[in-house]
Protein backbone atom coordinates (compact mmCIF):
# COMPACT_ATOMS: atom_id res chain seq x y z
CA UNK A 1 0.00 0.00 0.00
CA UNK A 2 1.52 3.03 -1.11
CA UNK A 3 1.38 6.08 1.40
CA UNK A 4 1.02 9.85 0.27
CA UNK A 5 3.82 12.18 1.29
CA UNK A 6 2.44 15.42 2.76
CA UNK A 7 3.47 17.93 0.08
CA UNK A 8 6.17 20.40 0.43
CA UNK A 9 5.53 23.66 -0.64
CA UNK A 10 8.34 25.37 -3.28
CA UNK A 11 10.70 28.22 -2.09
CA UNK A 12 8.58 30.20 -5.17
CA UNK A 13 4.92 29.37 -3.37
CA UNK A 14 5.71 30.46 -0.06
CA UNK A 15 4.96 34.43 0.48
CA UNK A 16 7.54 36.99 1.30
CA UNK A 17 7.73 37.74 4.81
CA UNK A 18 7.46 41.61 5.29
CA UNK A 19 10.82 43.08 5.93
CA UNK A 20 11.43 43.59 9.81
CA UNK A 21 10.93 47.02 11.21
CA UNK A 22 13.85 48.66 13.04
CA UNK A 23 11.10 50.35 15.22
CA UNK A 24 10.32 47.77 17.82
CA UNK A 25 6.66 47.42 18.39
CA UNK A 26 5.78 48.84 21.60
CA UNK A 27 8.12 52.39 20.40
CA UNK A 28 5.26 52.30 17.93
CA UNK A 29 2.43 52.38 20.33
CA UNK A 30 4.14 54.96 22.50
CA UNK A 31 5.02 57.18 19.78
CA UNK A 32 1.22 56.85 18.34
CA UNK A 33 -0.37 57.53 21.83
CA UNK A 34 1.99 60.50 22.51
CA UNK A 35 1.28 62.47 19.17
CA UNK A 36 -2.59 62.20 20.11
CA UNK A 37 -3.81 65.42 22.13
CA UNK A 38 -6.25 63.63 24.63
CA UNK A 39 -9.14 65.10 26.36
CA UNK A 40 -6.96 67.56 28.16
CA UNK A 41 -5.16 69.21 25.02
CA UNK A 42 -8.62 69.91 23.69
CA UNK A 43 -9.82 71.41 26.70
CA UNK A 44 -6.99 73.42 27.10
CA UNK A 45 -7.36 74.49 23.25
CA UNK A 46 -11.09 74.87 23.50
CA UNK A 47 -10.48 77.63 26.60
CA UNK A 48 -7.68 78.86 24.83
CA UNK A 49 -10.22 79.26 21.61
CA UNK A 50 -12.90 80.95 23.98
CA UNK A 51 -10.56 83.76 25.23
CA UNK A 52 -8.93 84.80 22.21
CA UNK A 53 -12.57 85.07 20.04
CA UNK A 54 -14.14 85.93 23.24
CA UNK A 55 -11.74 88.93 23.80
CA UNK A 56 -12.70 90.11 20.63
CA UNK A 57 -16.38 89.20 20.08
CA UNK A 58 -17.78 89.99 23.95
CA UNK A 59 -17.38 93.74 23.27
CA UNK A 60 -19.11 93.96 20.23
CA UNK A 61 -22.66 92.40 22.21
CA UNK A 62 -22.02 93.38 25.83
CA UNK A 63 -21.69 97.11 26.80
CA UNK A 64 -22.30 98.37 30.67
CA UNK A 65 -25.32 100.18 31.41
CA UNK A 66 -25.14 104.07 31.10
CA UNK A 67 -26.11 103.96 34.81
CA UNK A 68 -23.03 102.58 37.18
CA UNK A 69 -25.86 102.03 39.80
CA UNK A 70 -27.39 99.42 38.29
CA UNK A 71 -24.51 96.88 38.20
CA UNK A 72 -22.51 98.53 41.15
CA UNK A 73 -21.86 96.05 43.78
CA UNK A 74 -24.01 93.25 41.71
CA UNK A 75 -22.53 89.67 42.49
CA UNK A 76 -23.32 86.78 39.89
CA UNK A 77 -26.48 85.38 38.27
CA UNK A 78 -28.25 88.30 39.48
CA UNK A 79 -28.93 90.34 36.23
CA UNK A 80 -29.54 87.75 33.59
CA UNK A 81 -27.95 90.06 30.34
CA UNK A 82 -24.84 90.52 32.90
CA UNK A 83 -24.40 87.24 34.48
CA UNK A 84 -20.79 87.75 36.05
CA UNK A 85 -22.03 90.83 37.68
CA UNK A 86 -20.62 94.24 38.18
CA UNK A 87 -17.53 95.77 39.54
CA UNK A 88 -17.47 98.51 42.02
CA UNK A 89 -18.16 101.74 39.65
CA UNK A 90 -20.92 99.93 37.42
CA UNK A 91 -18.75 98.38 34.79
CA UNK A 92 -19.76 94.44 33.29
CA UNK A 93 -17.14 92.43 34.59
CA UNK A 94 -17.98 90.13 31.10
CA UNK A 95 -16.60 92.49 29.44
CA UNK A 96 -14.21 93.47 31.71
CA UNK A 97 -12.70 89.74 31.37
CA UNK A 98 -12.95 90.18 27.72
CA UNK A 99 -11.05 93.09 28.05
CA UNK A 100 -8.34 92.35 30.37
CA UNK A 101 -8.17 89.01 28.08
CA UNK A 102 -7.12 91.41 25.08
CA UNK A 103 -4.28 93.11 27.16
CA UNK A 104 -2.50 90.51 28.48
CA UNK A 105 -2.40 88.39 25.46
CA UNK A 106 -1.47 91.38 23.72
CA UNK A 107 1.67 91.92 26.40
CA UNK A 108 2.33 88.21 26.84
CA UNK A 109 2.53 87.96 22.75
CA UNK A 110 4.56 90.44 22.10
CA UNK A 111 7.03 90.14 25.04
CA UNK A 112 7.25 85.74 23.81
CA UNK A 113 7.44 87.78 20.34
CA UNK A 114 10.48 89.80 21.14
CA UNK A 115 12.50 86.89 23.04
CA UNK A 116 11.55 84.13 20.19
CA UNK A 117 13.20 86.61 17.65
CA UNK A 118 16.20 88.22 19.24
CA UNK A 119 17.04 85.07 21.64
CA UNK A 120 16.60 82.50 19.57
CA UNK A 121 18.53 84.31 16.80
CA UNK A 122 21.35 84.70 19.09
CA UNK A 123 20.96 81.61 20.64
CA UNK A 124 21.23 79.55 17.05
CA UNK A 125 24.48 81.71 15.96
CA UNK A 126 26.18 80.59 19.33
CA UNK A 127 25.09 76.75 18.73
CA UNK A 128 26.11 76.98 15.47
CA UNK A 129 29.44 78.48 15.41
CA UNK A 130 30.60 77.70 19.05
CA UNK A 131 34.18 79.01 19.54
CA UNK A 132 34.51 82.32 20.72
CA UNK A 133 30.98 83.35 19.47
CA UNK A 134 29.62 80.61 21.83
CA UNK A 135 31.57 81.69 24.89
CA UNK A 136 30.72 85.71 24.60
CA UNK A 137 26.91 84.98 23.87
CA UNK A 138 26.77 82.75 26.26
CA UNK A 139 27.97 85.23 28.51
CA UNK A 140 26.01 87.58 28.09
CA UNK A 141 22.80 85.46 28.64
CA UNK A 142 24.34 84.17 31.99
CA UNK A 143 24.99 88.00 33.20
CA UNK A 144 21.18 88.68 32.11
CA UNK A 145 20.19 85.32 34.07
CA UNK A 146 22.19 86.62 37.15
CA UNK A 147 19.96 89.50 37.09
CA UNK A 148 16.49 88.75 39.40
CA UNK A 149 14.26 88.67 36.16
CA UNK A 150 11.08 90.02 38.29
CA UNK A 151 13.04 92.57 39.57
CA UNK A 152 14.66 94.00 35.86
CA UNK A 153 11.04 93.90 34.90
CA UNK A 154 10.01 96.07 37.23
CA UNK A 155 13.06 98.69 36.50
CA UNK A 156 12.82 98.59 33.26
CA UNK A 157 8.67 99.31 33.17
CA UNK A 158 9.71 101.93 35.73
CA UNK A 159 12.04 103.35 33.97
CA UNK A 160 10.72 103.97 30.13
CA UNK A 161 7.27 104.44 31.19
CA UNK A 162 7.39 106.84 34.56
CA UNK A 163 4.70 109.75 34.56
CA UNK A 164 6.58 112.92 33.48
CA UNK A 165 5.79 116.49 35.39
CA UNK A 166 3.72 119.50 33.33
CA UNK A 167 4.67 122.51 32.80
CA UNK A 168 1.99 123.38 36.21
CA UNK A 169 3.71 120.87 38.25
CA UNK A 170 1.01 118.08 37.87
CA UNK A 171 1.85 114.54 36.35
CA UNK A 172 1.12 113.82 33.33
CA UNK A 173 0.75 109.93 32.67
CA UNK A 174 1.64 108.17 30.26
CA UNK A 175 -0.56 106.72 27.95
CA UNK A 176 -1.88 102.98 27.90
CA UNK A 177 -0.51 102.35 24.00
CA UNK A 178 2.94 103.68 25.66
CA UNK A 179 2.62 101.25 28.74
CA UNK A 180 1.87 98.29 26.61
CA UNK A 181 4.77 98.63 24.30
CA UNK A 182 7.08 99.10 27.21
CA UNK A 183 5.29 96.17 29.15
CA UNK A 184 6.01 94.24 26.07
CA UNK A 185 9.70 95.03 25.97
CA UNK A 186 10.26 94.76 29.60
CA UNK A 187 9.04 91.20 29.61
CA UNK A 188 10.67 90.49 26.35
CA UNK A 189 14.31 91.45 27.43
CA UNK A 190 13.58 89.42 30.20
CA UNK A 191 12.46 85.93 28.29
CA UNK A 192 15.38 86.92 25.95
CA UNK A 193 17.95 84.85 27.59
CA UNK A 194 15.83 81.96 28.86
CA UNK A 195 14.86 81.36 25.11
CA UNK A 196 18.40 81.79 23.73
CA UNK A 197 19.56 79.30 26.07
CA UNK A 198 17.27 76.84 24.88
CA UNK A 199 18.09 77.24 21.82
CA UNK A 200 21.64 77.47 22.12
CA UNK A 201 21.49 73.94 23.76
CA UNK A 202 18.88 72.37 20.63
CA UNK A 203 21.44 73.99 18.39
CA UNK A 204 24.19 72.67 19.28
CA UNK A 205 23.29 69.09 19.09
CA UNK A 206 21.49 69.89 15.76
CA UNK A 207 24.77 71.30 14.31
CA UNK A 208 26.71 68.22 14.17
CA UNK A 209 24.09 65.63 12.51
CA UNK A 210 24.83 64.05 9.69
CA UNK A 211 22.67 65.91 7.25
CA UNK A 212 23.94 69.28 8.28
CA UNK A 213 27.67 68.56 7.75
CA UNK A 214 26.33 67.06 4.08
CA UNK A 215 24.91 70.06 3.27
CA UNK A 216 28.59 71.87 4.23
CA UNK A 217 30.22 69.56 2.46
CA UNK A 218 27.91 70.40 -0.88
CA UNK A 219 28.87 74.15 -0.73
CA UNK A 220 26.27 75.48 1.52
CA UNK A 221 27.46 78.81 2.95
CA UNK A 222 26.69 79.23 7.08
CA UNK A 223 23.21 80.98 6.96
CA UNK A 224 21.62 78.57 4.16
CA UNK A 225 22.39 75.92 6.75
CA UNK A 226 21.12 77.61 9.63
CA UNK A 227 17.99 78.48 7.90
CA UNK A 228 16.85 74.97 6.27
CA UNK A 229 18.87 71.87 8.49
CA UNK A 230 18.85 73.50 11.79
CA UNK A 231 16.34 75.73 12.66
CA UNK A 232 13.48 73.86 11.78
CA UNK A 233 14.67 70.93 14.33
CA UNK A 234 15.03 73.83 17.00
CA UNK A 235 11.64 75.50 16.68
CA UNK A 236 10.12 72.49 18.23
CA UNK A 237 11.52 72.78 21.82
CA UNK A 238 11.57 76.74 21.14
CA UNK A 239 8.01 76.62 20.52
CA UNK A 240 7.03 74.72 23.45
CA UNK A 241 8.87 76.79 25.76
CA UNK A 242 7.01 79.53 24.10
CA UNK A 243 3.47 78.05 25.16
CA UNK A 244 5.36 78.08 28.97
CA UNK A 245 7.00 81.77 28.37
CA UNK A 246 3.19 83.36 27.47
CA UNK A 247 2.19 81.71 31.03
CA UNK A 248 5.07 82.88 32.60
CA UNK A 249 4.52 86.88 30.89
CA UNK A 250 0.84 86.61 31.65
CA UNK A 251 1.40 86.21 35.25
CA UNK A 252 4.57 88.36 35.35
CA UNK A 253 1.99 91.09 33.48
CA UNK A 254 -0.19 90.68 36.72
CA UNK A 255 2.55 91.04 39.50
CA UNK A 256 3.39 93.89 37.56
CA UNK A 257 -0.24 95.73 37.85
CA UNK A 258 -0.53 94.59 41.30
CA UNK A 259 2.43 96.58 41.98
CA UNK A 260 1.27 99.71 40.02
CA UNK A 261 3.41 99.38 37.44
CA UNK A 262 1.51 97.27 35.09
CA UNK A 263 -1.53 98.38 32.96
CA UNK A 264 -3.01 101.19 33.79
CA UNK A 265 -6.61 102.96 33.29
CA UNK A 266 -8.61 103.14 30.91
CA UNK A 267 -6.91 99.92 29.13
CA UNK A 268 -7.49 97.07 31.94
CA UNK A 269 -5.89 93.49 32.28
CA UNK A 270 -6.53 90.84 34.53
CA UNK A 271 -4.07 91.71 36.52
CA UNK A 272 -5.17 95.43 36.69
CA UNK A 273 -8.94 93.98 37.50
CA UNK A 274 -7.23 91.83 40.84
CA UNK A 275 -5.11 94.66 41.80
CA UNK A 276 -7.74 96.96 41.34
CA UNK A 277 -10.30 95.12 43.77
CA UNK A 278 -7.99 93.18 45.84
CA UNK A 279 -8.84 95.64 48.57
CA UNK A 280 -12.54 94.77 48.74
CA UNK A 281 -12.57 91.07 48.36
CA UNK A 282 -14.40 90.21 51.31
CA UNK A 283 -17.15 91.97 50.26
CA UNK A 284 -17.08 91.49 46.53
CA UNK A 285 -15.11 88.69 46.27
CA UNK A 286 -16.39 88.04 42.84
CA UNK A 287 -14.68 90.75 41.49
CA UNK A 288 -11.33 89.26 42.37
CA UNK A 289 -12.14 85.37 41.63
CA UNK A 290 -13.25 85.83 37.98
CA UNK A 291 -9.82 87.37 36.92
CA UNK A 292 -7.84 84.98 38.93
CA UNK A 293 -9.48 81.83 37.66
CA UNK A 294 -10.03 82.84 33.76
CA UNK A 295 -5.70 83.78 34.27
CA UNK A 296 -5.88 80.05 36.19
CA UNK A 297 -7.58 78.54 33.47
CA UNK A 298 -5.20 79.99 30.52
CA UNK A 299 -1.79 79.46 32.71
CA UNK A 300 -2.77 75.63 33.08
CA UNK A 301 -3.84 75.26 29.07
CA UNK A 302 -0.33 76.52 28.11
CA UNK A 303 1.97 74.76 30.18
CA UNK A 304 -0.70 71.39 29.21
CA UNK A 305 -0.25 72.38 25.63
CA UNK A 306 3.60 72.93 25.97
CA UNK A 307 4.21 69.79 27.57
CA UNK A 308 2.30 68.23 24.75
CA UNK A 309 4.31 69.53 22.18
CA UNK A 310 7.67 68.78 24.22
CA UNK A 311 6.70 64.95 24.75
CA UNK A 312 6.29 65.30 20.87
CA UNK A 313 9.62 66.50 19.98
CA UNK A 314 11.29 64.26 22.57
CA UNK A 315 9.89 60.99 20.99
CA UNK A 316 10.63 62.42 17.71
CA UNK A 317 14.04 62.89 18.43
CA UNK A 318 14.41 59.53 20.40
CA UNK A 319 13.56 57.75 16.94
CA UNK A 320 15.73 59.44 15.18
């Protein structure tokens, strides 16, 4: 009795096995799971959505009543077209928020603005060319660093934007366009060496990959390079220490009003609205609360946002 031979498939029949990955599976997962937002990102960019269209869009519906008395004193949920209440002299604190909302994203902005420019400009030519460029830069940023950065703030707002004296002997102060642009380059001098730091350190480790010493070696000249191999791997960790340096200027913006040198009447911030009422809040603590949890609210949602997008560029750069 003959017996059947199980048959052997051919080399030819057999399917290619997919080429191994030099990712290991579980890197996969990680890297998949860490480039998703989750619920808290969009939180954090849904409140971050409200106050910038809010600070624009409130004041165009809400306006206070041409009679202070009727929303003097008025906690919340009392007056159903003003349903955060009043402040002390009649004013909707709604729009107040709104506001105050404008201002210190205005400041914090423009202050981020200044450092992201002028720091990380100097920061990249001292990661770039090291040598002596490296060691003067770097420097001057620790000198700047030395300095209490609260403390230069205040000097420097002091300084460029103190009242002047009439002609009759009675101050004349200075406008709130003038206070703003000198808020925004007191706090930008400040975040000027932070932010070159940061990049200093990004570019020096950037400088010396393969691809950038290829494009040298094709002819490149210095600021071609800097441009298009290094600086776009740099603006990753630069722009997630941005999303920390707005918190950082907002807050700074409100120490700053609290001690009379921030924003001034009839432009208002949220830190002019706490320092403004901090004296009555026992009686109208509402007044005080709203600021201090919508500046809460919008310090958490950056530094969420920028530790989102610095677990992004640290994965990235771990697969690399």
């Amino acid at each position: 009795m003959l017996e059947h031979s199980p048959e052997v498939a051919s080399p030819a029949d057999v399917p290619p096995s997919p080429p191994p990955s030099d990712v290991p599976v579980d890197a996969k997962v990680k890297r998949r799971r860490s480039a998703r937002l989750g619920i808290g990102g969009w939180l954090a960019l849904i409140w971050l959505g409200i106050v910038v269209v809010g600070s624009f869009v409130v004041p165009l519906f809400i306006h206070s009543p041409q009679d202070p008395t009727v929303l003097a004193d008025v906690g919340i949920f009392k007056i159903w077209a003003h349903p955060l209440g009043g402040d002390l002299v009649g004013n909707d604190m709604l729009l107040q928020l709104a506001k105050g909302a404008r201002s210190s994203l205005i400041v914090a902005l423009g202050a981020v603005s200044f450092g992201v420019v002028i720091g990380g400009s100097l920061g990249l030519i001292a990661g770039y060319y090291r040598g002596r460029a490296d060691t003067i830069l770097t420097s001057v940023f620790n000198i700047l660093l030395a300095v209490p950065q609260f403390v230069l703030a205040v000097a420097l707002v002091s300084f460029l934007a103190n009242d002047t004296i009439r002609a009759d002997g009675l101050p004349a102060p200075v406008g709130s366009g003038r206070r703003l642009a000198v808020l925004v380059l007191a706090l930008g001098i400040v975040s000027v060496p932070i932010l070159a730091r940061i990049t200093r350190a990004n570019a020096l480790q950037w400088s010396q990959r393969e691809f950038v010493m290829a494009a040298r070696a094709q002819g490149s000249n210095d600021l071609r390079v800097m441009i298009r191999e290094v600086l776009p791997n740099v603006l990753p960790a630069m722009f997630s220490i941005a999303l920390l340096g707005i918190a950082v200027a907002m807050v700074a913006e409100g120490g700053l009003s609290i001690l009379g040198v921030g924003v001034h009447v009839p432009a208002v911030s949220w830190g002019s609205l706490i320092a403004g009422a901090r004296s009555n809040m026992r009686d109208y603590p509402h007044i005080v609360f709203e600021p201090i949890v919508c500046l809460f609210l919008t310090v958490l949602s950056l530094n969420y946002l920028g530790d989102v997008v610095r677990a992004r560029f640290d994965v990235r750069e771990s697969a690399l």
